[in-house]
Protein backbone atom coordinates (compact mmCIF):
# COMPACT_ATOMS: atom_id res chain seq x y z
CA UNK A 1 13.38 -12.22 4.48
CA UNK A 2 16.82 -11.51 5.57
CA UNK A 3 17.09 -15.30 6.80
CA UNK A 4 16.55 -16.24 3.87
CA UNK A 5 13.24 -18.40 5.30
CA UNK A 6 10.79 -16.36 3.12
CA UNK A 7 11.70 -16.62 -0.86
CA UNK A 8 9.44 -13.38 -1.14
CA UNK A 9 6.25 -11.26 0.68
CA UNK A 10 3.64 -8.84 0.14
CA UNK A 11 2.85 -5.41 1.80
CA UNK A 12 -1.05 -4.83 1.86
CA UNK A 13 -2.12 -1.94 3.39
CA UNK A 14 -5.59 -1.73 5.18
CA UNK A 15 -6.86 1.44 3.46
CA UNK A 16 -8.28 2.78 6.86
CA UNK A 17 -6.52 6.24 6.43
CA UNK A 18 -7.73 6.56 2.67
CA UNK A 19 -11.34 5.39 3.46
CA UNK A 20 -11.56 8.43 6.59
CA UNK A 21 -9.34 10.96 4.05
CA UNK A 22 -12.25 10.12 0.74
CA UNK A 23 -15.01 10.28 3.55
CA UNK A 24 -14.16 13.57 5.03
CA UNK A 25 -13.85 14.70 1.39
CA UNK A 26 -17.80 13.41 0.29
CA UNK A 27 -18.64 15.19 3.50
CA UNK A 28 -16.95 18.38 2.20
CA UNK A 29 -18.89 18.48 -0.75
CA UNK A 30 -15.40 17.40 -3.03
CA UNK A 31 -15.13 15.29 -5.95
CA UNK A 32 -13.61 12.14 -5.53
CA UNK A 33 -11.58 10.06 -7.49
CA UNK A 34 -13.52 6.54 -8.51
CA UNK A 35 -10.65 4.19 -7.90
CA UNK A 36 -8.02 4.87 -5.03
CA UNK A 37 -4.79 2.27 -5.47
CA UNK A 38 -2.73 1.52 -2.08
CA UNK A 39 0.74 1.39 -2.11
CA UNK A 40 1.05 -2.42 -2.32
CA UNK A 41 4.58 -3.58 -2.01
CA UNK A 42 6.40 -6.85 -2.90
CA UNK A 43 9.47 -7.82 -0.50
CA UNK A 44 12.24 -10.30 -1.16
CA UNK A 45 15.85 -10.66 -0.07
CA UNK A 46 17.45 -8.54 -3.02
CA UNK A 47 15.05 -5.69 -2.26
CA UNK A 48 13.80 -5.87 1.57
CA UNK A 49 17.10 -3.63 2.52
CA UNK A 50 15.36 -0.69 0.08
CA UNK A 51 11.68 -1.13 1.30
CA UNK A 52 10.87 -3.30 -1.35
CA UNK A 53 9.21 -2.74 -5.10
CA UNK A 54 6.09 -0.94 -5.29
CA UNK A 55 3.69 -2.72 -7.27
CA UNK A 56 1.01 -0.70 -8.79
């Protein structure tokens, strides 16, 4: 990004910690929320220096 070679990127996280976290909870007996959104992120040169924009 900084090189300027990408115009712009996207952060997708696996999920593997929120899939153990939401089973541990169903084993527990807890309610659990029906959608779960990760913390997808979109990188380009203006914004890669701040950790990107979180896209939601």
């Amino acid at each position: 990004m900084r090189q300027g070679i990408l115009d712009a990127t996207f952060l997708y996280p696996t999920g593997g910690y929120e899939a153990i976290e939401i089973a541990l909870a169903i084993l527990r007996g807890e309610e659990v929320p029906k959608h779960i959104v990760l913390g997808t992120r979109l990188f380009t040169r203006a914004n890669v220096d701040e950790g990107g924009l979180p896209i939601n």
